[in-house]
C-alpha atoms as a PDB file:
ATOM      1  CA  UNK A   1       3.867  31.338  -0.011  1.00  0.00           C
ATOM      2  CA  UNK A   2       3.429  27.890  -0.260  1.00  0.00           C
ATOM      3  CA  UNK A   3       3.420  27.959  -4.482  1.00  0.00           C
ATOM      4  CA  UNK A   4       6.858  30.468  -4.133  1.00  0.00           C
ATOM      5  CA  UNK A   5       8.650  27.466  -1.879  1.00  0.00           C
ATOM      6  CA  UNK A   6       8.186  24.771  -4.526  1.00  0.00           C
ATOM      7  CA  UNK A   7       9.521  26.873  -7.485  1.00  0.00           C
ATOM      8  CA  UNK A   8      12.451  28.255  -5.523  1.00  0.00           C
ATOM      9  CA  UNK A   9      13.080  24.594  -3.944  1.00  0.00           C
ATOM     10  CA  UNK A  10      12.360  22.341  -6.695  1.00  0.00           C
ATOM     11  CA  UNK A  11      15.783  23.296  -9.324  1.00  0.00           C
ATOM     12  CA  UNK A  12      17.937  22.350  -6.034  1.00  0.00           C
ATOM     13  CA  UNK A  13      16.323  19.225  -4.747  1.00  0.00           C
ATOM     14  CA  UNK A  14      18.100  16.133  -5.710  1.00  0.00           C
ATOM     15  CA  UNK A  15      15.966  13.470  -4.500  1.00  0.00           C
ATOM     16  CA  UNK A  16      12.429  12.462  -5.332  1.00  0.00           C
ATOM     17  CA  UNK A  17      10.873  13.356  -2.161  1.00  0.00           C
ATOM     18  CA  UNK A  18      12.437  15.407   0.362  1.00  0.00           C
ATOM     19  CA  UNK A  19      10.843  17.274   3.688  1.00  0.00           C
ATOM     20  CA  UNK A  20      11.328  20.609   4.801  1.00  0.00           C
ATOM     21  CA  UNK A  21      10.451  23.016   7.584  1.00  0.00           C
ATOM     22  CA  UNK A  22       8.346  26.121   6.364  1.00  0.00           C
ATOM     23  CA  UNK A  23       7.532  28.441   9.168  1.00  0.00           C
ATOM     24  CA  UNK A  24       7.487  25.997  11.636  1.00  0.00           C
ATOM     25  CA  UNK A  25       5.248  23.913   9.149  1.00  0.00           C
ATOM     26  CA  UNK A  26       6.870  20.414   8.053  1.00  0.00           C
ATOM     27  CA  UNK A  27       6.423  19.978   4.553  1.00  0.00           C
ATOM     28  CA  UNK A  28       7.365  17.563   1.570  1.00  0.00           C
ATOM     29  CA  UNK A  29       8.370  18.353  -1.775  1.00  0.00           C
ATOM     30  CA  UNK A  30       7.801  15.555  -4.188  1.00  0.00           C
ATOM     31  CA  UNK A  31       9.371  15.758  -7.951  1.00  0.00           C
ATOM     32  CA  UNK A  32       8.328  13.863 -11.082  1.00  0.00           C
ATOM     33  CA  UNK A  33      10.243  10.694 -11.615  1.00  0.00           C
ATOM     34  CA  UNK A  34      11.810   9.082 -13.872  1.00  0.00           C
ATOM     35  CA  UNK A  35       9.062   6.205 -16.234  1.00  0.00           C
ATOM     36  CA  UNK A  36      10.118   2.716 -15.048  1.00  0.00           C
ATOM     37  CA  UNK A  37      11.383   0.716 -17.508  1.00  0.00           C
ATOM     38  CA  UNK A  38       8.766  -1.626 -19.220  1.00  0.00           C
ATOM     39  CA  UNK A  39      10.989  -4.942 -18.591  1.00  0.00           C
ATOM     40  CA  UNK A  40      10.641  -3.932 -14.731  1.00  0.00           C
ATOM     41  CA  UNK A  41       6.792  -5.465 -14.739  1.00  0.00           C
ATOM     42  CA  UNK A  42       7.704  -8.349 -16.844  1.00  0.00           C
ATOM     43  CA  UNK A  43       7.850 -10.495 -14.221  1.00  0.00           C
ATOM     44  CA  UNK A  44       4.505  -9.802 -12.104  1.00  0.00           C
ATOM     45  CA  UNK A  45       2.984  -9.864 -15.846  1.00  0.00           C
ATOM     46  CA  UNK A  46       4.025 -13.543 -16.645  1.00  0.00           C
ATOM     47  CA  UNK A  47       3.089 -14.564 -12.804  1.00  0.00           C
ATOM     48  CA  UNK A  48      -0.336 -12.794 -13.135  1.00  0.00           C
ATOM     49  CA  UNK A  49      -0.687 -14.817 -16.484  1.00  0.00           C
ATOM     50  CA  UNK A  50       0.467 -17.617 -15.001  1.00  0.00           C
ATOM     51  CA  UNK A  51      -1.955 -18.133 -11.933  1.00  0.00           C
ATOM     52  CA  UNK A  52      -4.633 -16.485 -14.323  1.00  0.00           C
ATOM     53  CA  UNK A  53      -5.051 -13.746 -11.526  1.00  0.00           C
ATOM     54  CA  UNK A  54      -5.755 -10.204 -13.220  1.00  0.00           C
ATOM     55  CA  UNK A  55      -5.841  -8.397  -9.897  1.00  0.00           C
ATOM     56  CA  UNK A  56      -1.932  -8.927 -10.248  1.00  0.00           C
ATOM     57  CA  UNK A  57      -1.642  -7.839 -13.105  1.00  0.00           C
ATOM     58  CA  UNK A  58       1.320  -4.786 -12.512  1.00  0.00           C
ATOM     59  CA  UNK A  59       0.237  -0.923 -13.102  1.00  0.00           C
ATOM     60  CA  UNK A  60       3.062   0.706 -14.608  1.00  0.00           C
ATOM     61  CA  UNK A  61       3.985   4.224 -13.167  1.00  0.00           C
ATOM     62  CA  UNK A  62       4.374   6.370 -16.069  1.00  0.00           C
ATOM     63  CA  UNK A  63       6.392   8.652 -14.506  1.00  0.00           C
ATOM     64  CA  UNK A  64       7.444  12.457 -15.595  1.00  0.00           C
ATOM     65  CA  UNK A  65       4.552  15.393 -15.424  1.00  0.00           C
ATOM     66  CA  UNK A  66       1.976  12.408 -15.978  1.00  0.00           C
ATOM     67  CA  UNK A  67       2.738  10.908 -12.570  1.00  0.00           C
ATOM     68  CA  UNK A  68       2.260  14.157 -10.714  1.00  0.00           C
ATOM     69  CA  UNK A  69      -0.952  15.262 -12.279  1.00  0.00           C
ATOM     70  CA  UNK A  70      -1.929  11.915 -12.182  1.00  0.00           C
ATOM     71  CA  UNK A  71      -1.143  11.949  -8.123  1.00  0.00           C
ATOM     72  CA  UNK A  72      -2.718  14.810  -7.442  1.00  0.00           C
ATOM     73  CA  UNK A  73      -6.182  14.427  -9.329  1.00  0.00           C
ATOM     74  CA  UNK A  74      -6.115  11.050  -7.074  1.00  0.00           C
ATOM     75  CA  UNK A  75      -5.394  12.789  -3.700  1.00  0.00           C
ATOM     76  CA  UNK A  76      -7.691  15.186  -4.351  1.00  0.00           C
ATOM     77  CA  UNK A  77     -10.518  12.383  -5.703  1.00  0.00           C
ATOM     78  CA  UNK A  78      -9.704  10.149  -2.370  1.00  0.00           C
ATOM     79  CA  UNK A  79     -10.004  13.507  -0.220  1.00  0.00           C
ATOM     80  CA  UNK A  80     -13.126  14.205  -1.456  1.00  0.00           C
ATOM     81  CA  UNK A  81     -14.290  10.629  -0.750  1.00  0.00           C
ATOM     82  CA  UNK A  82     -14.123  11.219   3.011  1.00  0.00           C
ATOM     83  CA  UNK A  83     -10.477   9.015   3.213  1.00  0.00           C
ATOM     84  CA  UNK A  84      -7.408  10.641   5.130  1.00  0.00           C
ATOM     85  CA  UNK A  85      -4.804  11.507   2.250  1.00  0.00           C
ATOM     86  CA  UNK A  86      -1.541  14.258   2.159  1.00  0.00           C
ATOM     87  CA  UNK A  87      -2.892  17.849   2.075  1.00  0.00           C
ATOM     88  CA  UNK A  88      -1.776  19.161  -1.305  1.00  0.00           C
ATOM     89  CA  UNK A  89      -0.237  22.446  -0.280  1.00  0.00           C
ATOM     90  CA  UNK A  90       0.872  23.645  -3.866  1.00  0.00           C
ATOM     91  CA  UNK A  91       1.244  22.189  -7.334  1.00  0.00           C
ATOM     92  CA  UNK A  92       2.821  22.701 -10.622  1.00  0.00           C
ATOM     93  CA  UNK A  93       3.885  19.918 -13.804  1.00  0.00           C
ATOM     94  CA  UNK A  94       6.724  19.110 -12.198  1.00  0.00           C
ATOM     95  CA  UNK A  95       6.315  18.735  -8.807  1.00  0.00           C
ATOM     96  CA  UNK A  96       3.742  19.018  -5.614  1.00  0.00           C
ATOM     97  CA  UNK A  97       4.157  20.015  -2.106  1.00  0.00           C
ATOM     98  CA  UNK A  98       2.708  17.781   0.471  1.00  0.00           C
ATOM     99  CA  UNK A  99       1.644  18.900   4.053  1.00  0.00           C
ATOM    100  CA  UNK A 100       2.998  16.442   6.791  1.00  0.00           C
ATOM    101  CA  UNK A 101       0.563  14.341   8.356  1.00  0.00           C
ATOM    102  CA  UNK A 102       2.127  14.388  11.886  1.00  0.00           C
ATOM    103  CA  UNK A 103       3.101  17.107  13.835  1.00  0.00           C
ATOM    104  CA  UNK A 104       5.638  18.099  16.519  1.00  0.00           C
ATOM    105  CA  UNK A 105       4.075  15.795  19.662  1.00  0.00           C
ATOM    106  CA  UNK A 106       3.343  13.126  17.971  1.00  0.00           C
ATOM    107  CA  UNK A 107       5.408  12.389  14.465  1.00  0.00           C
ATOM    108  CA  UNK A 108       3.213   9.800  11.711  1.00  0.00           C
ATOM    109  CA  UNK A 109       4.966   6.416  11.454  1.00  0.00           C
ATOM    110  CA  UNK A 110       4.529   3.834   9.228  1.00  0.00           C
ATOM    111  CA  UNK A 111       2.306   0.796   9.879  1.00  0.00           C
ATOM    112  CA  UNK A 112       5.375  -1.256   9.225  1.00  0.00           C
ATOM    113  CA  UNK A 113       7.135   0.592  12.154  1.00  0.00           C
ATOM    114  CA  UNK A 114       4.649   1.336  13.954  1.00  0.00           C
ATOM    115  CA  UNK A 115       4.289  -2.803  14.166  1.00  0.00           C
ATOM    116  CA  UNK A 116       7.742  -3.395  14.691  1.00  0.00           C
ATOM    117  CA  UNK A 117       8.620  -1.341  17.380  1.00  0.00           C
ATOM    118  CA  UNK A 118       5.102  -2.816  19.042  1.00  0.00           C
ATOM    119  CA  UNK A 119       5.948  -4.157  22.940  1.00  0.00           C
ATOM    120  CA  UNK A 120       2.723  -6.286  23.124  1.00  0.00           C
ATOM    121  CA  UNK A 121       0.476  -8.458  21.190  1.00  0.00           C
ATOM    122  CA  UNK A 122      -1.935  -5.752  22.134  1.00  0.00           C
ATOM    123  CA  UNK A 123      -0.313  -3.470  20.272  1.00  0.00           C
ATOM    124  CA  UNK A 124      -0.299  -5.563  17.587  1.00  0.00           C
ATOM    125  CA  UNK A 125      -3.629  -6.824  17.106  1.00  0.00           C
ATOM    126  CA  UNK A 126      -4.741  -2.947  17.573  1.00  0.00           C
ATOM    127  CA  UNK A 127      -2.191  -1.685  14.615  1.00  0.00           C
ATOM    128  CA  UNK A 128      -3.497  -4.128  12.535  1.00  0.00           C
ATOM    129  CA  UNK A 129      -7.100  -3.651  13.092  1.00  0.00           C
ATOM    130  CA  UNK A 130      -6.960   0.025  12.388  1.00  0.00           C
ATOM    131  CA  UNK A 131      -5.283  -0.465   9.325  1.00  0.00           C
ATOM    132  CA  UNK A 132      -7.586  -3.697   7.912  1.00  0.00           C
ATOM    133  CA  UNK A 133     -10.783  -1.671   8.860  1.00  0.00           C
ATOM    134  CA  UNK A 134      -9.405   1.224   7.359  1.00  0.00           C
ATOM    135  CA  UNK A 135      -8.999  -0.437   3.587  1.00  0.00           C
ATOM    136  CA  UNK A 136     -12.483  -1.750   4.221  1.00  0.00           C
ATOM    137  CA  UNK A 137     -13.473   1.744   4.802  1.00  0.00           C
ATOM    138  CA  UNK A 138     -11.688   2.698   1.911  1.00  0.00           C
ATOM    139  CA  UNK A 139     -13.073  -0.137  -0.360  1.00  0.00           C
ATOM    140  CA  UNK A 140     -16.846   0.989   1.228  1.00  0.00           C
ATOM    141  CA  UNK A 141     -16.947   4.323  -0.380  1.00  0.00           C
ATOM    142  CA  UNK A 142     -16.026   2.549  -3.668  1.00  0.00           C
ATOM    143  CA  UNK A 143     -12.870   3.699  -3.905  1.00  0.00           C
ATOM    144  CA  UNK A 144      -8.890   2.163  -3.994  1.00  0.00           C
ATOM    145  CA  UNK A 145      -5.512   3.073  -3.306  1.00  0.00           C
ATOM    146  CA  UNK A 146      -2.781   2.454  -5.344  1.00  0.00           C
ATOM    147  CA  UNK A 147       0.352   0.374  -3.636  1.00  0.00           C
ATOM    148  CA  UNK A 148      -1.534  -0.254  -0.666  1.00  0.00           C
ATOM    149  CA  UNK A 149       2.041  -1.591   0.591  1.00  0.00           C
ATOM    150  CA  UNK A 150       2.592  -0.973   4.835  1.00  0.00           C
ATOM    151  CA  UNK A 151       5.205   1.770   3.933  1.00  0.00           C
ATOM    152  CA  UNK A 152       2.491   3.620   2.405  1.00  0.00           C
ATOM    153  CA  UNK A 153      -0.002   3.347   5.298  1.00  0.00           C
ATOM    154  CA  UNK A 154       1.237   6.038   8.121  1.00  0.00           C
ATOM    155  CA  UNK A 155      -0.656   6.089  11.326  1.00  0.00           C
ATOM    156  CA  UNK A 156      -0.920   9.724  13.316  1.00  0.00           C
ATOM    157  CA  UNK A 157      -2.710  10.604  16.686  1.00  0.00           C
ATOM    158  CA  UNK A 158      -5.918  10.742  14.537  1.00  0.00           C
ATOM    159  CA  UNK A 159      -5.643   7.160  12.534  1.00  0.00           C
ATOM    160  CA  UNK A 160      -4.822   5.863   9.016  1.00  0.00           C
ATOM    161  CA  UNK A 161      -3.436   8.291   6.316  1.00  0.00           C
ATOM    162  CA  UNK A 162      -2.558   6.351   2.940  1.00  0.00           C
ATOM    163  CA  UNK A 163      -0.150   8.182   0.916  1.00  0.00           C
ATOM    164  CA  UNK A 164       1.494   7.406  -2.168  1.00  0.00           C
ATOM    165  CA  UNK A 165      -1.314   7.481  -5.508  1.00  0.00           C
ATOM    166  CA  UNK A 166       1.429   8.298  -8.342  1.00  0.00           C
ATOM    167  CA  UNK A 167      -0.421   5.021 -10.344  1.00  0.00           C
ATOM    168  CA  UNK A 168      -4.092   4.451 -10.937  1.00  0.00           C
ATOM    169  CA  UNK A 169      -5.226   0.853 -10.618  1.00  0.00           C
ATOM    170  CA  UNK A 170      -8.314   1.599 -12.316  1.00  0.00           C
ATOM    171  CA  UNK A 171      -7.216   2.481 -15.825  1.00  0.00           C
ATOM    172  CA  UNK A 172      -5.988  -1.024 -15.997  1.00  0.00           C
ATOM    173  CA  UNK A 173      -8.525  -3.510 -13.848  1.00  0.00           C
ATOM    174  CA  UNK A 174     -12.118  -2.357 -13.014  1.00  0.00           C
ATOM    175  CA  UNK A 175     -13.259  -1.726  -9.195  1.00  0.00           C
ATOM    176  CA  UNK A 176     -13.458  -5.279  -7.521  1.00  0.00           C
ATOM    177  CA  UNK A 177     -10.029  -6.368  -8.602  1.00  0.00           C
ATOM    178  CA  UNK A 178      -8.690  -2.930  -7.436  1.00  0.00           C
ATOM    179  CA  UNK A 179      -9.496  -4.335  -4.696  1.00  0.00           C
ATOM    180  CA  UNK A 180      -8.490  -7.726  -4.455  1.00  0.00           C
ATOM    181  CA  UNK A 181      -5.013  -5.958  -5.366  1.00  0.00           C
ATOM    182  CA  UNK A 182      -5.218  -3.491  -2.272  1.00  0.00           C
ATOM    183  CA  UNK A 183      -5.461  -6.709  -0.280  1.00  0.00           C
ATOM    184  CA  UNK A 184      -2.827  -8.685  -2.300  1.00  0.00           C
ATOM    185  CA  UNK A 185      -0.103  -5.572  -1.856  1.00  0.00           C
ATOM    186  CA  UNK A 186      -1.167  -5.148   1.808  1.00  0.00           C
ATOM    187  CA  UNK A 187      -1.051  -8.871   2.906  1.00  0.00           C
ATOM    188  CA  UNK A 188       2.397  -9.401   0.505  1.00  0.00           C
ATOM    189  CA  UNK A 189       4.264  -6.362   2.151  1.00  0.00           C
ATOM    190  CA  UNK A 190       3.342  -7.584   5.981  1.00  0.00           C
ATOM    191  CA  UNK A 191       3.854 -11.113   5.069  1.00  0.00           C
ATOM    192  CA  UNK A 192       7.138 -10.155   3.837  1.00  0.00           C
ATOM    193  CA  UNK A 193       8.559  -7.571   6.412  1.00  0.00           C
ATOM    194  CA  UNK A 194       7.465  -9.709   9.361  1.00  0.00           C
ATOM    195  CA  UNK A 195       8.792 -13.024   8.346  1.00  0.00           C
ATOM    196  CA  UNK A 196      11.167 -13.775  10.606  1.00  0.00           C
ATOM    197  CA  UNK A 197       9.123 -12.298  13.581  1.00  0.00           C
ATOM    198  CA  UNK A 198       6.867 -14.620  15.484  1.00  0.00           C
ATOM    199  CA  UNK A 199       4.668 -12.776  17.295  1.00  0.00           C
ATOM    200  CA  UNK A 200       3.949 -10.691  14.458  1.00  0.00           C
ATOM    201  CA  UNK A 201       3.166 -13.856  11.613  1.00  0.00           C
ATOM    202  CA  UNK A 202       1.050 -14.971  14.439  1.00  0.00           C
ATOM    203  CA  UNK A 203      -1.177 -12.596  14.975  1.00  0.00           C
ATOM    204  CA  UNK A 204      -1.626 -11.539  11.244  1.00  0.00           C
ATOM    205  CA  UNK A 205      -3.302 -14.420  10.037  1.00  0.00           C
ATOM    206  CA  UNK A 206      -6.280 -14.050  12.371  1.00  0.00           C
ATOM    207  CA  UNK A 207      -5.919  -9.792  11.868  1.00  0.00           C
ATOM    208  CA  UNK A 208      -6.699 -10.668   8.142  1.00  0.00           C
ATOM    209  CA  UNK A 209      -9.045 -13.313   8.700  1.00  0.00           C
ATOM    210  CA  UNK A 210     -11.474 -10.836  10.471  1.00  0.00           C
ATOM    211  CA  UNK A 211     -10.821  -8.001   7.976  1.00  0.00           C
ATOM    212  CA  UNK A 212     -11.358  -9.886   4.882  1.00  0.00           C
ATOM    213  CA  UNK A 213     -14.495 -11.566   6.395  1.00  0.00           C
ATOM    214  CA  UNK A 214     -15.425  -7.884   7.417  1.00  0.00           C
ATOM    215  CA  UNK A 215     -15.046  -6.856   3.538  1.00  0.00           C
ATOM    216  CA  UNK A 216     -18.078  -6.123   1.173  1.00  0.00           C
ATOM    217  CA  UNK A 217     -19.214  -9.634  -0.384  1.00  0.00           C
ATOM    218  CA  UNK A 218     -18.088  -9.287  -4.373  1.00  0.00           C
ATOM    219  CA  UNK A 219     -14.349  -8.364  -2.682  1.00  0.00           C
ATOM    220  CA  UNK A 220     -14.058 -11.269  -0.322  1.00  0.00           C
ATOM    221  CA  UNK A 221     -15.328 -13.598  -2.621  1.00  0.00           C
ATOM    222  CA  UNK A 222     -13.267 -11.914  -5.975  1.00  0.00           C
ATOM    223  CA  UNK A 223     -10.351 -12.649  -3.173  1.00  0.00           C
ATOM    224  CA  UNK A 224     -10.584 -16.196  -2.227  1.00  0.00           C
ATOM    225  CA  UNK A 225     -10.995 -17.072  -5.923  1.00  0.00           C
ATOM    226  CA  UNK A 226      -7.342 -15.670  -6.205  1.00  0.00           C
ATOM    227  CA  UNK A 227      -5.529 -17.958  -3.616  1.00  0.00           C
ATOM    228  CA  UNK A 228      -6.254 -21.565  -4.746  1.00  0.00           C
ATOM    229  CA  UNK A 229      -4.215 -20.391  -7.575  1.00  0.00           C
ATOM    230  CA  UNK A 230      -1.027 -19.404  -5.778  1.00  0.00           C
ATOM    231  CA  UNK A 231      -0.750 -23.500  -4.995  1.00  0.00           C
ATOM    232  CA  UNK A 232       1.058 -23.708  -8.565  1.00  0.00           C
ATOM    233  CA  UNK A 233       4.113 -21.926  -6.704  1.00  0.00           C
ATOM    234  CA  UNK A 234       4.147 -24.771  -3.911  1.00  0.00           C
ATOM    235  CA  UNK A 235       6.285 -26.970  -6.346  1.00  0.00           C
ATOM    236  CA  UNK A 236       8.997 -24.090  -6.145  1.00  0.00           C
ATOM    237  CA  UNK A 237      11.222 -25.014  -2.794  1.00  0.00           C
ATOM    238  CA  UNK A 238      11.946 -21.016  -2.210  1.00  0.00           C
ATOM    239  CA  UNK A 239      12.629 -21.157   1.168  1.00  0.00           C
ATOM    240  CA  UNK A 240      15.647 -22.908  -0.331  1.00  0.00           C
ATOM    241  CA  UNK A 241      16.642 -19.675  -2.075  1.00  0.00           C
ATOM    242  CA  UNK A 242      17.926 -17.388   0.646  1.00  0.00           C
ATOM    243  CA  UNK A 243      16.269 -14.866   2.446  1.00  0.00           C
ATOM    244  CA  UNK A 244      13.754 -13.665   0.000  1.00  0.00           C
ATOM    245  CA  UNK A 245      12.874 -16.909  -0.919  1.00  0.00           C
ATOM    246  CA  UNK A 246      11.990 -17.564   2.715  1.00  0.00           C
ATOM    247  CA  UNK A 247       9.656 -14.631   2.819  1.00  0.00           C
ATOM    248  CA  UNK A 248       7.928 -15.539  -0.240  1.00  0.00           C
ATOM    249  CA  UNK A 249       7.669 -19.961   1.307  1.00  0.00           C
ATOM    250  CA  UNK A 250       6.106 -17.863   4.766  1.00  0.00           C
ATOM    251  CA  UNK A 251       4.079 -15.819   2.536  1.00  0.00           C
ATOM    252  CA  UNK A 252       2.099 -18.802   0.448  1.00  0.00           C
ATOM    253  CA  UNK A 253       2.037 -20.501   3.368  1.00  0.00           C
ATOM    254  CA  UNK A 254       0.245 -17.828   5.185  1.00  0.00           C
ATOM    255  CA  UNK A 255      -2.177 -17.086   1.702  1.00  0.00           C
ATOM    256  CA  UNK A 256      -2.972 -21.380   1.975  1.00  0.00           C
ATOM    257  CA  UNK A 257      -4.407 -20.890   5.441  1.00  0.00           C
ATOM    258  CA  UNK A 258      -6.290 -17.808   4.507  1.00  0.00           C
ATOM    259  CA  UNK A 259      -8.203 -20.040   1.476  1.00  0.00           C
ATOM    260  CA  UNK A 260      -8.690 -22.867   3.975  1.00  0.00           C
ATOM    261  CA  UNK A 261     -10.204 -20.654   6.921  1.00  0.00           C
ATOM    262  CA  UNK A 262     -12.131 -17.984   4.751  1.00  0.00           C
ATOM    263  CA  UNK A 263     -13.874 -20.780   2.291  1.00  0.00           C
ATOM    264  CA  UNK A 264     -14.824 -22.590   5.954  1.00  0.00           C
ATOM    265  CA  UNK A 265     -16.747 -19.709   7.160  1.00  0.00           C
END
């Protein structure tokens, strides 16, 4: 049924993912994509040179039949790990079909949402601590996502699904800075998002205190190695530079109290 669906679906979709009802059953259809273009990661390639930080340095998606094989060996690598990943329903070179990870009563949001549509600091601090104890969790069994971003981090009545593996971190870096950059593309994308939300800013710092100083040893300390580094961008006024360079002044300034508390543990 399931392998019928995507071959009938697939030659009409337009978009790169889409969902679908199938028998009641909520599904998504995810195509190949298009390779991004080379000059995309120039940027995060000079910065990572730069700062002399090779956790940043980018992981290109190669797109086409690669990207979906490549997806699903992951999902099904992280799945057998013990860590809460998409269901791969069917499969071919072109395309897979996802189960949802929600259902009818309660519908999987992302953490990003989930966090802004929080009423309390409760709510909050409890969002965030799922999802930092769920990349140590994640990091535990020796294993690492790949754009461990908060749009890629849903949250369902059972916890923390990642989603989201169409790269592989570890052809390019080995293990520890895999996981310096799951931390890196976690802290950036919440940094960024919540900016201009004070409750939020204030309660993340101390959220990512405790999870980094919860992380194994190598990690934290491959970590904190990285942020003394990201000082060389304090000469650049961003939050000058409109809105994104505002996010990016809150975001070092967040990363320089993280080195100052974590290396005064």
């Amino acid at each position: 049924m399931y392998d019928l669906f995507l071959l009938d679906t697939l030659p009409q979709q337009q978009t790169n993912i889409a969902p679908y009802t199938l028998n009641t059953q909520r599904v998504w259809l995810k195509k190949a994509t298009k390779r991004n273009s080379r000059l995309a990661y120039l940027p995060l390639t000079l910065l990572a040179k730069w700062l002399n930080i090779e956790a940043l340095k980018p992981v290109p998606n190669l797109g086409g039949e690669q990207s979906v094989a490549l997806e699903a060996a992951r999902i099904k690598s992280l799945s057998n790990a013990g860590i809460a990943v998409p269901t791969i329903l069917a499969e071919s070179p072109q395309a897979l079909l996802l189960a949802d990870v929600g259902d009818k009563e309660e519908p999987s949001q992302t953490l990003l949402d989930k966090l802004l549509a929080a009423k309390s600091v409760n709510e909050i601090d409890h969002y965030l601590q799922m999802s930092t104890q769920a990349l140590n969790d994640v990091h535990a069994k020796q294993c690492y996502l790949s754009e461990a971003f908060a749009r890629n981090i849903l949250i369902n009545k059972e916890g923390i699904v990642f989603i989201d593996f169409e790269t592989d971190p570890g052809t390019y870096h080995e293990l520890t800075n895999c996981m310096v950059r799951d931390w890196h593309c976690f802290i950036f994308s919440l940094y960024g998002k919540l900016s201009t939300r004070d409750p939020h800013i204030e309660r993340l710092t101390p959220a990512l205190l405790h999870g980094l100083r919860q992380s194994q040893p190598e990690v934290q300390e491959r970590f904190i190695s990285t942020l003394s580094r990201f000082k060389r961008l304090g000469r650049i006024p961003f939050h000058r530079l409109g809105s994104d360079g505002k996010k990016i002044a809150v975001t070092l300034n967040a990363l320089s109290i993280l080195d100052q508390q974590l290396r005064s543990q």
